[in-house]
C-alpha atoms as a PDB file:
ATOM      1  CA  UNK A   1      -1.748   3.792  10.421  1.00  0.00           C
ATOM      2  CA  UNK A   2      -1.491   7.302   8.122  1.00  0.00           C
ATOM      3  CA  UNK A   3       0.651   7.060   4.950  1.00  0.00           C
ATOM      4  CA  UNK A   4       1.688  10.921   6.429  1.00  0.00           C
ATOM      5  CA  UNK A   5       1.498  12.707   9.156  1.00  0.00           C
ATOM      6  CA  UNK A   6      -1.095  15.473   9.317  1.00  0.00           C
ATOM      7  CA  UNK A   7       1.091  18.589   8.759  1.00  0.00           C
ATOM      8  CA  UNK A   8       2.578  16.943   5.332  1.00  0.00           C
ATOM      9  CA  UNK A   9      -0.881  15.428   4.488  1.00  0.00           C
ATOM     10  CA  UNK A  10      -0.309  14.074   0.603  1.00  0.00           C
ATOM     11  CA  UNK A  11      -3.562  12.387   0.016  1.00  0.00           C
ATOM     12  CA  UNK A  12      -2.599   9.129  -2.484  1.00  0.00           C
ATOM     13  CA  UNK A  13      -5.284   7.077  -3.968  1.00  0.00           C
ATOM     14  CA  UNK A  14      -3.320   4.217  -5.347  1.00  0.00           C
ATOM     15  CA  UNK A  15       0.107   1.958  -3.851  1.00  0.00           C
ATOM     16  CA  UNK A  16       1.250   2.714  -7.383  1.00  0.00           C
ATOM     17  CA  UNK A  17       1.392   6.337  -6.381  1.00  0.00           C
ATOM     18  CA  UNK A  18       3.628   5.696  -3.648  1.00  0.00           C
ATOM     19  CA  UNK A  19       5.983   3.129  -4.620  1.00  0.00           C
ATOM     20  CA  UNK A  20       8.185   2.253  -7.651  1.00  0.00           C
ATOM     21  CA  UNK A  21       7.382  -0.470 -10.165  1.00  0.00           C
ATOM     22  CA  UNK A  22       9.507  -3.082  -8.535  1.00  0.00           C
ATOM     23  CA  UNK A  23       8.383  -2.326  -5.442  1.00  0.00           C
ATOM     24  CA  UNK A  24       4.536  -3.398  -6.957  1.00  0.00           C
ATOM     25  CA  UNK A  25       5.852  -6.529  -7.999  1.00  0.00           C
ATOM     26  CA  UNK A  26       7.422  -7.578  -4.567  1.00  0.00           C
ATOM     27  CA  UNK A  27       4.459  -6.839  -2.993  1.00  0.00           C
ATOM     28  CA  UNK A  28       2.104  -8.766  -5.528  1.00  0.00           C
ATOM     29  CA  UNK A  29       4.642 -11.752  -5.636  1.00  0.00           C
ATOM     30  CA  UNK A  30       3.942 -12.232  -1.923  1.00  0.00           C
ATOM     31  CA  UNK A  31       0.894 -14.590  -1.446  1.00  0.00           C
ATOM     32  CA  UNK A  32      -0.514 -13.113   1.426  1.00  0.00           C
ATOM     33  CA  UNK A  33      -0.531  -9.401  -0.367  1.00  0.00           C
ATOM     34  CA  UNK A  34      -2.235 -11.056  -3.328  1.00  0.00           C
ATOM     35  CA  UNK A  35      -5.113 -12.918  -1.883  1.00  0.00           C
ATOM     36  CA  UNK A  36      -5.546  -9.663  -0.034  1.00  0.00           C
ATOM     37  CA  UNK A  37      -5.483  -7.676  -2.936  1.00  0.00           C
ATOM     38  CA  UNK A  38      -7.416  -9.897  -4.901  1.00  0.00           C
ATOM     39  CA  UNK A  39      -9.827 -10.826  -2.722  1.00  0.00           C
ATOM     40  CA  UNK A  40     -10.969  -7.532  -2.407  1.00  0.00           C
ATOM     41  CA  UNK A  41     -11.022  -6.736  -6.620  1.00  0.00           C
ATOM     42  CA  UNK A  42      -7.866  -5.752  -6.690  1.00  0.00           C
ATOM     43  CA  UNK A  43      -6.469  -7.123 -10.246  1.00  0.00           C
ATOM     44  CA  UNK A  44      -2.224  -7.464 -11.287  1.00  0.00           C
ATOM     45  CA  UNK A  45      -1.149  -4.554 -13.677  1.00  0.00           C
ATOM     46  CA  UNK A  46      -4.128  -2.220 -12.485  1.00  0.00           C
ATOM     47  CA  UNK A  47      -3.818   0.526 -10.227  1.00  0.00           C
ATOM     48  CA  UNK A  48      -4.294  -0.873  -6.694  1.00  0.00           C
ATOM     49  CA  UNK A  49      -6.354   1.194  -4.197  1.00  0.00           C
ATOM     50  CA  UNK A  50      -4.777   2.295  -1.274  1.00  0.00           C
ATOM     51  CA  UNK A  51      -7.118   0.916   1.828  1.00  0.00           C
ATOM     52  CA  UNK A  52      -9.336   4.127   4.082  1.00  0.00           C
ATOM     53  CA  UNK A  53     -10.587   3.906   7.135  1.00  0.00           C
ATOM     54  CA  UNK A  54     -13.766   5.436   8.096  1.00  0.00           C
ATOM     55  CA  UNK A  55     -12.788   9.165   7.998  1.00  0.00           C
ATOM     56  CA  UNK A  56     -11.025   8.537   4.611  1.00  0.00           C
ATOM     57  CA  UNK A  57      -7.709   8.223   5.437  1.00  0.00           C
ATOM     58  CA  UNK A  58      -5.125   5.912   3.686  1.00  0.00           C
ATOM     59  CA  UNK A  59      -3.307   3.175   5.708  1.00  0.00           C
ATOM     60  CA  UNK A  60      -1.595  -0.346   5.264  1.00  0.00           C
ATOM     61  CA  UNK A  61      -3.308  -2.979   6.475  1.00  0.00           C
ATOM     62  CA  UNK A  62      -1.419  -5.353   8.590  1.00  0.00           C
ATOM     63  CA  UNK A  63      -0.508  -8.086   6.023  1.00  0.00           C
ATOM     64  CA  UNK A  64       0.722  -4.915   4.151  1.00  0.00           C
ATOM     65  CA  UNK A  65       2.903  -3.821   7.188  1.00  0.00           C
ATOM     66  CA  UNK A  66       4.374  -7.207   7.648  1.00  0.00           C
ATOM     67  CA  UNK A  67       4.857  -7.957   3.817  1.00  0.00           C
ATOM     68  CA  UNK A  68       5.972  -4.150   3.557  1.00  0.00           C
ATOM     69  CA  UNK A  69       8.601  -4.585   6.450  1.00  0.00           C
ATOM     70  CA  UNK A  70      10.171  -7.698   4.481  1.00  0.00           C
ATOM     71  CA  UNK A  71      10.451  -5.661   1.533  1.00  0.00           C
ATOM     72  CA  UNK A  72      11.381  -2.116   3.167  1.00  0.00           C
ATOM     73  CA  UNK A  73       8.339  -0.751   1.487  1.00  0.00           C
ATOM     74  CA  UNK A  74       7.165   0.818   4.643  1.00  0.00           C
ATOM     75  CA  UNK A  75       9.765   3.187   4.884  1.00  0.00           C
ATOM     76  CA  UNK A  76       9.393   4.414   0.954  1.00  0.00           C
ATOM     77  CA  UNK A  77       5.306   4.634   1.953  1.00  0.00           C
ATOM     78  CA  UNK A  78       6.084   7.112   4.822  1.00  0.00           C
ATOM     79  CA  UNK A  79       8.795   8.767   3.198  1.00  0.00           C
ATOM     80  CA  UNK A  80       6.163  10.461   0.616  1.00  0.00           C
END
């Protein structure tokens, strides 16, 4: 899934560009977000990369989606 649609492509490296502070912590205070995150290098209070597919483009992986639906952070994603 895109972070934005082609004609309003805003290319975003990090979550931290794309969502507020609090939103960060809601999505590191889920378990299944951090062994995700940290699995992968990810580490608490750094910038976390956004995940890319193939060509290079952002998207949420599906523990993202479902943690991100819990915590409405799907819709402030997309918005930007």
């Amino acid at each position: 899934m895109l972070l934005s649609s082609p004609d309003t492509m805003v290319s975003f490296k990090y979550w931290d560009e794309c969502v507020d502070h609090e939103d960060m912590e809601a999505m590191w205070n889920r378990p299944a977000v951090r062994k995700e995150w940290t699995d992968v290098g990810e580490s608490q209070g750094q910038k976390v990369h956004l995940s890319r597919d193939p060509d290079g483009q952002p998207y949420l992986t599906q523990t993202e989606m479902r943690v991100g639906n819990l915590n409405n952070i799907s819709s402030i994603v997309y918005r930007h």
